[in-house]
N, C-alpha and C. Protein backbone atom coordinates (compact mmCIF):
# COMPACT_ATOMS: atom_id res chain seq x y z
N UNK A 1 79.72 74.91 58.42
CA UNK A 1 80.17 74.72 59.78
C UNK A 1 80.69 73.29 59.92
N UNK A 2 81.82 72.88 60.82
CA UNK A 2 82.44 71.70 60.96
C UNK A 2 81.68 71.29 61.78
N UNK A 3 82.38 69.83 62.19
CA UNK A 3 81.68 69.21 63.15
C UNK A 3 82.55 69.34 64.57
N UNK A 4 83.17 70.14 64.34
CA UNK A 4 84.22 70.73 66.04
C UNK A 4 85.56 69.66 65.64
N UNK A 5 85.86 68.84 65.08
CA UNK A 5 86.92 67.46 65.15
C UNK A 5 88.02 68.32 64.40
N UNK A 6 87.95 69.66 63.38
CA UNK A 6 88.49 70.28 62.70
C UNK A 6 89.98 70.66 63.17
N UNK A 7 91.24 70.35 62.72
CA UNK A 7 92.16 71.21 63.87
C UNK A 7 92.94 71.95 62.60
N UNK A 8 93.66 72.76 63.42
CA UNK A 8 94.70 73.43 62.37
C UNK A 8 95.62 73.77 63.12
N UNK A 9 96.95 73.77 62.54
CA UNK A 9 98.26 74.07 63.50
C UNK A 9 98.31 73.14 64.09
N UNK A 10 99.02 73.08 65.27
CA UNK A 10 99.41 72.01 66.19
C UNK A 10 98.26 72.43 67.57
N UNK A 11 97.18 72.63 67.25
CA UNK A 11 96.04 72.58 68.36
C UNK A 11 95.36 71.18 68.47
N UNK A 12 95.19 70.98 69.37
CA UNK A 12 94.05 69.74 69.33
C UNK A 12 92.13 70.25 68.85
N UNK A 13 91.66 69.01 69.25
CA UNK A 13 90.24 69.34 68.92
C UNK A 13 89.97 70.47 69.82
N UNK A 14 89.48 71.40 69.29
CA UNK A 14 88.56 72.60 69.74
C UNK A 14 87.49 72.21 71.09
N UNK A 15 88.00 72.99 72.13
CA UNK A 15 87.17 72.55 73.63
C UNK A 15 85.50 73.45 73.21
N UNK A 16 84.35 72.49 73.30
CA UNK A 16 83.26 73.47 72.76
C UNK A 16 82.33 73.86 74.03
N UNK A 17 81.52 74.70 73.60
CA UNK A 17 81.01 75.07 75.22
C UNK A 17 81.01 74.65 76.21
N UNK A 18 80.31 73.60 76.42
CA UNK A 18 79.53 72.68 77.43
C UNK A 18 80.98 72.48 78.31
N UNK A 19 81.99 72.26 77.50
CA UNK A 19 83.09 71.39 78.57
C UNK A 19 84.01 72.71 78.93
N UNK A 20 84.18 73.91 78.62
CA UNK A 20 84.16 75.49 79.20
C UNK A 20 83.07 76.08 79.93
N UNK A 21 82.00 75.78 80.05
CA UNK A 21 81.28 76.00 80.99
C UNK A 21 81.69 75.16 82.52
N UNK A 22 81.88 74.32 82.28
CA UNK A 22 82.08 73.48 83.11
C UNK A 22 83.25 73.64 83.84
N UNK A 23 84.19 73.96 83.08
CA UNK A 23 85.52 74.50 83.51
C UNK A 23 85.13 75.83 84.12
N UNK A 24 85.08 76.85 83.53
CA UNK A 24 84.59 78.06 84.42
C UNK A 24 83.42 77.72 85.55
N UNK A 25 82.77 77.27 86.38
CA UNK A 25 82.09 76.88 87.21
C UNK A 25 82.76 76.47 88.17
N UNK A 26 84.66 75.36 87.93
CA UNK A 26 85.48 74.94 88.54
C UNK A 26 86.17 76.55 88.77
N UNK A 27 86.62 77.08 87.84
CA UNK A 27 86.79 78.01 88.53
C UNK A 27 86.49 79.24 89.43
N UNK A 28 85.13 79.37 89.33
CA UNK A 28 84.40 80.36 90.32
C UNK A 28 83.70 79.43 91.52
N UNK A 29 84.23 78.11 91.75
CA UNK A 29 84.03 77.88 93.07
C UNK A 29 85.39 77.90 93.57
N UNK A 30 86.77 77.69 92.74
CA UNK A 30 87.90 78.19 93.21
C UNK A 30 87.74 79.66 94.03
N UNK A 31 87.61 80.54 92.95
CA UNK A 31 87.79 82.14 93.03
C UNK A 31 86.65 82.16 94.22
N UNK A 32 85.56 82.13 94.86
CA UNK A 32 84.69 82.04 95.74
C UNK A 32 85.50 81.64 96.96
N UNK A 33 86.23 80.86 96.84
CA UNK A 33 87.05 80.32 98.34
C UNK A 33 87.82 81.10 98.65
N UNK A 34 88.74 81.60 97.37
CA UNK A 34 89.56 82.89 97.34
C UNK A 34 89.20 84.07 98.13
N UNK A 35 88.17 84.28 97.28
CA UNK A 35 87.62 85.41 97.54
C UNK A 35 87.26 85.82 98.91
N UNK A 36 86.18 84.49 99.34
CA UNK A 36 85.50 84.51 100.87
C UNK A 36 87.19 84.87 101.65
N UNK A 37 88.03 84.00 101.83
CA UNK A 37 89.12 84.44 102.76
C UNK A 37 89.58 85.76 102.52
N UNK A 38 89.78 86.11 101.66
CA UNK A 38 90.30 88.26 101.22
C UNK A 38 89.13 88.54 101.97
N UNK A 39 87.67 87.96 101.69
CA UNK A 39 86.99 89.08 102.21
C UNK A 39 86.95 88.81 103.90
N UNK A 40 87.18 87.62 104.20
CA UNK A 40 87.12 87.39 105.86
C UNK A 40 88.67 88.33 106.48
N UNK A 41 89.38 88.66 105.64
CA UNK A 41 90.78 89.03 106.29
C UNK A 41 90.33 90.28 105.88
N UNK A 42 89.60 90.83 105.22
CA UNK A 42 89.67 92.38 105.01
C UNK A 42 88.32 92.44 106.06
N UNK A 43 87.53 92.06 106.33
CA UNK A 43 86.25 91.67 107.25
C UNK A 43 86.86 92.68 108.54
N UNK A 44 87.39 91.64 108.67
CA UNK A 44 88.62 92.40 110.05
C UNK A 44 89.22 93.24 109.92
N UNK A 45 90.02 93.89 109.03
CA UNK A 45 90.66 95.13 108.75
C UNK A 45 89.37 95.83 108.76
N UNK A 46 88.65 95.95 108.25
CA UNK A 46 87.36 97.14 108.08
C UNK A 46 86.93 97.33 109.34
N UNK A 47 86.47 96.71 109.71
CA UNK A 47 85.50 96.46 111.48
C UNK A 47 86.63 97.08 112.48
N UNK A 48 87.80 96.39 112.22
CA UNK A 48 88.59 97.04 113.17
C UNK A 48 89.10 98.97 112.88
N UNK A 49 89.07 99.17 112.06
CA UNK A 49 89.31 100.53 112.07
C UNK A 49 87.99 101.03 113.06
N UNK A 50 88.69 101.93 113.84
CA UNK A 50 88.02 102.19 114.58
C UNK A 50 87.79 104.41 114.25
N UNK A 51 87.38 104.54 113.29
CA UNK A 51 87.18 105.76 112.57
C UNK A 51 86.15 106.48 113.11
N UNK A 52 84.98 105.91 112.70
CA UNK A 52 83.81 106.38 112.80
C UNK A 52 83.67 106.83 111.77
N UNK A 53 84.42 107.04 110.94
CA UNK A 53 83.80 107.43 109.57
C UNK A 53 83.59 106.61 108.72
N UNK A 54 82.13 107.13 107.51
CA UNK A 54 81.81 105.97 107.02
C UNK A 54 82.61 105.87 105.41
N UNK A 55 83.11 107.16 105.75
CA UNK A 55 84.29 107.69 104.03
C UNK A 55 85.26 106.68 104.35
N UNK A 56 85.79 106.33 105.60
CA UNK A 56 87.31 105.81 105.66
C UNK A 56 86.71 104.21 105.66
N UNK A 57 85.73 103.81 105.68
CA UNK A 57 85.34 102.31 105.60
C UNK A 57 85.15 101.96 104.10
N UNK A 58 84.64 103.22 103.40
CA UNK A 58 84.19 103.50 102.19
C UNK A 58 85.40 102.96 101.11
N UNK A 59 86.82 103.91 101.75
CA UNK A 59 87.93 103.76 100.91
C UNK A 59 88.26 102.62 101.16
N UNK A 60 88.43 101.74 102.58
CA UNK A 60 88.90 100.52 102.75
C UNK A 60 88.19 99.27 101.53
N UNK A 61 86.73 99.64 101.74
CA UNK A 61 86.18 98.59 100.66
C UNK A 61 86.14 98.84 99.27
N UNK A 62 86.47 99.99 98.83
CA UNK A 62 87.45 100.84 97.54
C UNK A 62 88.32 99.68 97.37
N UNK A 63 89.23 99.82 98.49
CA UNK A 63 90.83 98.86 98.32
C UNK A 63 90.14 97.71 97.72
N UNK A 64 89.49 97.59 99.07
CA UNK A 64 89.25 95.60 99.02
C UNK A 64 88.87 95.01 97.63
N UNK A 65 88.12 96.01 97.29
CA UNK A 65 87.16 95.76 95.83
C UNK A 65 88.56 95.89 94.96
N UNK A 66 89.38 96.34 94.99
CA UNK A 66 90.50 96.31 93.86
C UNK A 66 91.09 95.23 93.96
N UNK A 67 91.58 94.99 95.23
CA UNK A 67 92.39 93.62 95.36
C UNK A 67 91.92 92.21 94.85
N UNK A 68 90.39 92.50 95.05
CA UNK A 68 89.51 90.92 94.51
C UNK A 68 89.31 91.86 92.95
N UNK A 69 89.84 92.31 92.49
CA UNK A 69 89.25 92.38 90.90
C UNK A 69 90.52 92.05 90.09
N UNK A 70 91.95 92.53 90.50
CA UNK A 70 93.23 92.10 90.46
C UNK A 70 93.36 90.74 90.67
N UNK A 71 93.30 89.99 91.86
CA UNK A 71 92.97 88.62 92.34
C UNK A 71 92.38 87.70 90.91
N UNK A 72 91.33 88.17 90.66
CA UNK A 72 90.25 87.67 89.57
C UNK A 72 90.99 87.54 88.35
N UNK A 73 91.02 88.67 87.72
CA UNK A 73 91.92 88.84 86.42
C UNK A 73 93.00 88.34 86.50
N UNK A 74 93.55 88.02 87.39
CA UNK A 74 95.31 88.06 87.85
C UNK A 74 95.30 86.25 87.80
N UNK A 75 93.98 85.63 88.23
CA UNK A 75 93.90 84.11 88.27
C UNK A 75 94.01 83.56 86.64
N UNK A 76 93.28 84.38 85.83
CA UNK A 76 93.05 83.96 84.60
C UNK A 76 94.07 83.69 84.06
N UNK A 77 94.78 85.55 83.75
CA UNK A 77 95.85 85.60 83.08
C UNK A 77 97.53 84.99 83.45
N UNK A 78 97.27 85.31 84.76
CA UNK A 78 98.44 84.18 84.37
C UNK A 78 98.93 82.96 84.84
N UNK A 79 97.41 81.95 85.19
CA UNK A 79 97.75 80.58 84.85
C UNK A 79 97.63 80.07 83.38
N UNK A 80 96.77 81.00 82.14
CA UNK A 80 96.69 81.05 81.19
C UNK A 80 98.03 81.16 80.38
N UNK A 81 98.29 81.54 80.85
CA UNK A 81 100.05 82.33 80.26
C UNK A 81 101.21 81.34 80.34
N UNK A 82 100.99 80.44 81.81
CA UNK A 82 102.00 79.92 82.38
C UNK A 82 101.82 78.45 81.42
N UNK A 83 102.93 77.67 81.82
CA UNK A 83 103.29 76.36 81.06
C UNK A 83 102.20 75.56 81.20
N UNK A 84 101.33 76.01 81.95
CA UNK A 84 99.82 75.14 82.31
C UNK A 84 99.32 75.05 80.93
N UNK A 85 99.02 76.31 80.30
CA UNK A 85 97.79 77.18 79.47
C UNK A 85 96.79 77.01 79.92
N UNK A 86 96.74 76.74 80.67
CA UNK A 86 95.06 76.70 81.30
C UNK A 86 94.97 76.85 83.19
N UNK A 87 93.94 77.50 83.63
CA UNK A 87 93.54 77.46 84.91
C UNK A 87 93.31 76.34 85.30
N UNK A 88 93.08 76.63 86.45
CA UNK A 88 92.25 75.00 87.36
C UNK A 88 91.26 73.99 86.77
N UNK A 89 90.47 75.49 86.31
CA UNK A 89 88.90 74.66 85.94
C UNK A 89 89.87 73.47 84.70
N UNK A 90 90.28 74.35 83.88
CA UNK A 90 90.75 73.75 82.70
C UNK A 90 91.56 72.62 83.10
N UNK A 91 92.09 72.50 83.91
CA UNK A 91 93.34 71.64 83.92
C UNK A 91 92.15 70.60 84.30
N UNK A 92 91.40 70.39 85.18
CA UNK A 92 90.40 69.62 85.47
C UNK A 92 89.60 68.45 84.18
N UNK A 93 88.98 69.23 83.57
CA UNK A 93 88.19 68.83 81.80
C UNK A 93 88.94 68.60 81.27
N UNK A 94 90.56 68.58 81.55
CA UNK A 94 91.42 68.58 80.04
C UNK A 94 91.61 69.16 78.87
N UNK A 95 91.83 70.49 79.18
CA UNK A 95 91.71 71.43 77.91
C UNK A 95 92.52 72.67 78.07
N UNK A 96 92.61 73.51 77.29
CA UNK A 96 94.10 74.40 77.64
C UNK A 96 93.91 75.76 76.36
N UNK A 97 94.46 76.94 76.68
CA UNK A 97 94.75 78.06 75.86
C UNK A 97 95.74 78.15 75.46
N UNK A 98 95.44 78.42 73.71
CA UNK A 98 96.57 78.66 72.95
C UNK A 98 96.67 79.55 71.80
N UNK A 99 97.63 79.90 71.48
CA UNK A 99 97.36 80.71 69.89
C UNK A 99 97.10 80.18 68.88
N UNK A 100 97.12 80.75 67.73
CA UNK A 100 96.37 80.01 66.90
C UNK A 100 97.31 79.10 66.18
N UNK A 101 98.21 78.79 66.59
CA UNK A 101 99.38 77.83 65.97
C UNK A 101 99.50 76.56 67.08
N UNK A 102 99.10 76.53 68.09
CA UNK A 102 99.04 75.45 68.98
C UNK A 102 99.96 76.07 70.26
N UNK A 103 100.78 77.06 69.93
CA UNK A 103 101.49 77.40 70.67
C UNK A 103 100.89 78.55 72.39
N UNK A 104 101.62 78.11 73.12
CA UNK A 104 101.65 79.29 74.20
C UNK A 104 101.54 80.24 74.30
N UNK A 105 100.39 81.02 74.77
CA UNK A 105 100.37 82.79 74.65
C UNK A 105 101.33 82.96 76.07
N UNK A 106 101.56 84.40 75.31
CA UNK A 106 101.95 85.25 76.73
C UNK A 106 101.54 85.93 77.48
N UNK A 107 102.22 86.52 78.26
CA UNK A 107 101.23 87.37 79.16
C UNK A 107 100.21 88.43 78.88
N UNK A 108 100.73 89.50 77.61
CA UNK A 108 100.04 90.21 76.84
C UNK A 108 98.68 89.46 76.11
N UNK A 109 99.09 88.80 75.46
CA UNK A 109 97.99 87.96 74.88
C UNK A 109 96.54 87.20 75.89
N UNK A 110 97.70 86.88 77.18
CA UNK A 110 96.21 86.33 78.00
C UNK A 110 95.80 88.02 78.88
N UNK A 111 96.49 88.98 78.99
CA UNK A 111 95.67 89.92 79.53
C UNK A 111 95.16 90.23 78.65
N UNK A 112 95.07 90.46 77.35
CA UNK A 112 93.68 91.37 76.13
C UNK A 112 92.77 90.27 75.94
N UNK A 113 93.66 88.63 76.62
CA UNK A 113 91.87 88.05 76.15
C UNK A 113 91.40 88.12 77.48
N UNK A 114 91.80 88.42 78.62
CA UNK A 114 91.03 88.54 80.05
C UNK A 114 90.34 89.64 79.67
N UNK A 115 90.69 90.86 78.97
CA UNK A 115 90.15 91.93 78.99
C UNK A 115 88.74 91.86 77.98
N UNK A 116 89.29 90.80 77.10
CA UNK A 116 88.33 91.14 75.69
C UNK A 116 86.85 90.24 76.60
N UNK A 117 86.94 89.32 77.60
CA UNK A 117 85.85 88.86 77.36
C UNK A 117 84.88 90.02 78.45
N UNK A 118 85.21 90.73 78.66
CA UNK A 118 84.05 92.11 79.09
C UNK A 118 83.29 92.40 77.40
N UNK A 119 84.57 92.31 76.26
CA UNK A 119 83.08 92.54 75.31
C UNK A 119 82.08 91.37 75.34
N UNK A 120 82.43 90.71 75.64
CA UNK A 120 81.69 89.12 75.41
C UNK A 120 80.52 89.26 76.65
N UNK A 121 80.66 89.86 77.54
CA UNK A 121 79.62 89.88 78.67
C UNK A 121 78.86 91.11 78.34
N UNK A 122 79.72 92.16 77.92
CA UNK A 122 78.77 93.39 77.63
C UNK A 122 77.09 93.30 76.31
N UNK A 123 77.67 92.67 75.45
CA UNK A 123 76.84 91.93 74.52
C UNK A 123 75.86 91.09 74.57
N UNK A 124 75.65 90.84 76.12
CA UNK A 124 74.83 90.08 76.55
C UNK A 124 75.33 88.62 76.38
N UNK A 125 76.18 88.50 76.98
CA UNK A 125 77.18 86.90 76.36
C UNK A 125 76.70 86.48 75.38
N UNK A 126 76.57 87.29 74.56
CA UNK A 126 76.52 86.63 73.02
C UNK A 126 78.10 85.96 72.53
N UNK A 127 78.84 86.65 73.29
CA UNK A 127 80.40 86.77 72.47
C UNK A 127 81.02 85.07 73.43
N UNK A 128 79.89 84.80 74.72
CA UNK A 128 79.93 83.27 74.85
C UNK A 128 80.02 82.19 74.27
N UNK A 129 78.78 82.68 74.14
CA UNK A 129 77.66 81.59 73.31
C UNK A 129 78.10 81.66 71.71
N UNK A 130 78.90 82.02 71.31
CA UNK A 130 79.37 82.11 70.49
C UNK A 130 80.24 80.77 69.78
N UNK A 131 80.80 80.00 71.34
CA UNK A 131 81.85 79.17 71.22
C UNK A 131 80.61 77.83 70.19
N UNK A 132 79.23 77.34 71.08
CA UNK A 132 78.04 76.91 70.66
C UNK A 132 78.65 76.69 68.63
N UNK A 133 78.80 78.07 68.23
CA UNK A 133 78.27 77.93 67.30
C UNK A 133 79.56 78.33 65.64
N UNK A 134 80.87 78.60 66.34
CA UNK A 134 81.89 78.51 65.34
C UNK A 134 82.36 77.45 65.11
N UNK A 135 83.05 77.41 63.97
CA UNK A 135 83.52 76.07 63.56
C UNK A 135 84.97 75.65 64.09
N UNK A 136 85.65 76.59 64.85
CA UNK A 136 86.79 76.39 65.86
C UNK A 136 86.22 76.72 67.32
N UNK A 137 85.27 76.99 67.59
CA UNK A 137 84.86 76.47 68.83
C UNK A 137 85.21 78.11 69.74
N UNK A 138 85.24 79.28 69.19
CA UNK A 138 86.01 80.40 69.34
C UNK A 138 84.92 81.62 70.02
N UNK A 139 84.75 81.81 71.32
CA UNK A 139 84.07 83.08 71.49
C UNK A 139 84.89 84.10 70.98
N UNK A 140 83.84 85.28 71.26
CA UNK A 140 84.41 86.20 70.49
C UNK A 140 85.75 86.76 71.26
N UNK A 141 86.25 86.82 72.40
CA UNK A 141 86.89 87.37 73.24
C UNK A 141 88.26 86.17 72.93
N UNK A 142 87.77 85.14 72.25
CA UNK A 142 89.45 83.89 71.17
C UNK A 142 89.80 84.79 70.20
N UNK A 143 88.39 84.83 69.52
CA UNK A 143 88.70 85.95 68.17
C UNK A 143 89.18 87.33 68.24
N UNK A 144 89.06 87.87 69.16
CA UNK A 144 89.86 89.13 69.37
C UNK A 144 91.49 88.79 69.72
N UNK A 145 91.49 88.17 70.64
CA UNK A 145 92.82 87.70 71.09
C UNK A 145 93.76 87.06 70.35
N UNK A 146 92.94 86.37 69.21
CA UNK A 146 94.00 85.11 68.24
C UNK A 146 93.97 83.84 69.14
N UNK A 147 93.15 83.76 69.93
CA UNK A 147 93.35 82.09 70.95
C UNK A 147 92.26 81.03 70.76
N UNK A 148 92.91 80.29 71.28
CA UNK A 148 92.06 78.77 70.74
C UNK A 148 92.06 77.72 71.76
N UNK A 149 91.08 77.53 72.39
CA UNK A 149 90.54 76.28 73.85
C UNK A 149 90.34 75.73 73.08
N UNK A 150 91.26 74.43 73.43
CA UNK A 150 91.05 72.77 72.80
C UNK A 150 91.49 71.67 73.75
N UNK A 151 91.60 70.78 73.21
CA UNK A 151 91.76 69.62 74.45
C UNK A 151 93.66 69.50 74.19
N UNK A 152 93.71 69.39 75.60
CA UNK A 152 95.43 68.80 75.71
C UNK A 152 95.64 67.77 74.57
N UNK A 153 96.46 67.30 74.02
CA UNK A 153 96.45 66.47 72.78
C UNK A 153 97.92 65.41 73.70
């Protein structure tokens, strides 16, 4: 195992847990602010239907629940994607997503790694904690994808 300083391609040093934790934390108090307003504007759409049924409140929070799961995924992938490579949190810590050549993923690439890290949670975030302990700094949901969090260089 390296000591994380390892690079290859035109990536910088490998971003290792601690400073991705930290970044994701920036981003779910983002997505939380987000979120609270969808849910204060759908708050009101729900309450105001005036139905009486509890099926047609049912489907409304059906919707709502899609729109904040779209919202969610939709934050990742494509500030990930975009000339940023990285979200908020990231842009914050200084650190950024890339392929394994240093280069820019695309949109495909950041939706299968938005997607892949459900294996990484299903596993009991093992596929996290993972970053802890490779020698590119890679959960498993990098390694599925071909991507690589490192510091802006």
């Amino acid at each position: 195992m390296s000591d994380g300083n390892a690079t290859t391609g035109g990536e910088g040093r490998p971003a290792g847990f601690w400073i991705r934790v930290v970044a994701y934390i920036i981003d779910g108090i983002i997505l939380n602010v987000v979120n609270g307003i969808l849910f204060g504007i759908a708050g009101v759409n729900v309450f105001a239907l005036d139905t009486g049924s509890p099926e047609a409140a049912g489907s409304a929070a059906g919707v709502i629940g899609l729109i904040l799961v779209v919202v969610n995924l939709g934050y990742f992938v494509v500030l990930e994607a975009s000339k940023l490579q990285a979200t908020l949190g990231k842009l914050v810590v200084g650190i950024r997503v890339s392929d394994a050549n240093g280069q820019r993923i695309g949109i495909g690439r950041s939706i299968g790694r938005t997607l892949a890290k459900i294996v990484s949670y299903i596993v009991l975030l093992i596929g996290f904690i993972m970053v802890a302990f490779t020698d590119r700094k890679r959960g498993l949901h990098d390694m599925l994808a071909g991507t690589l969090v490192h510091y802006r260089s």
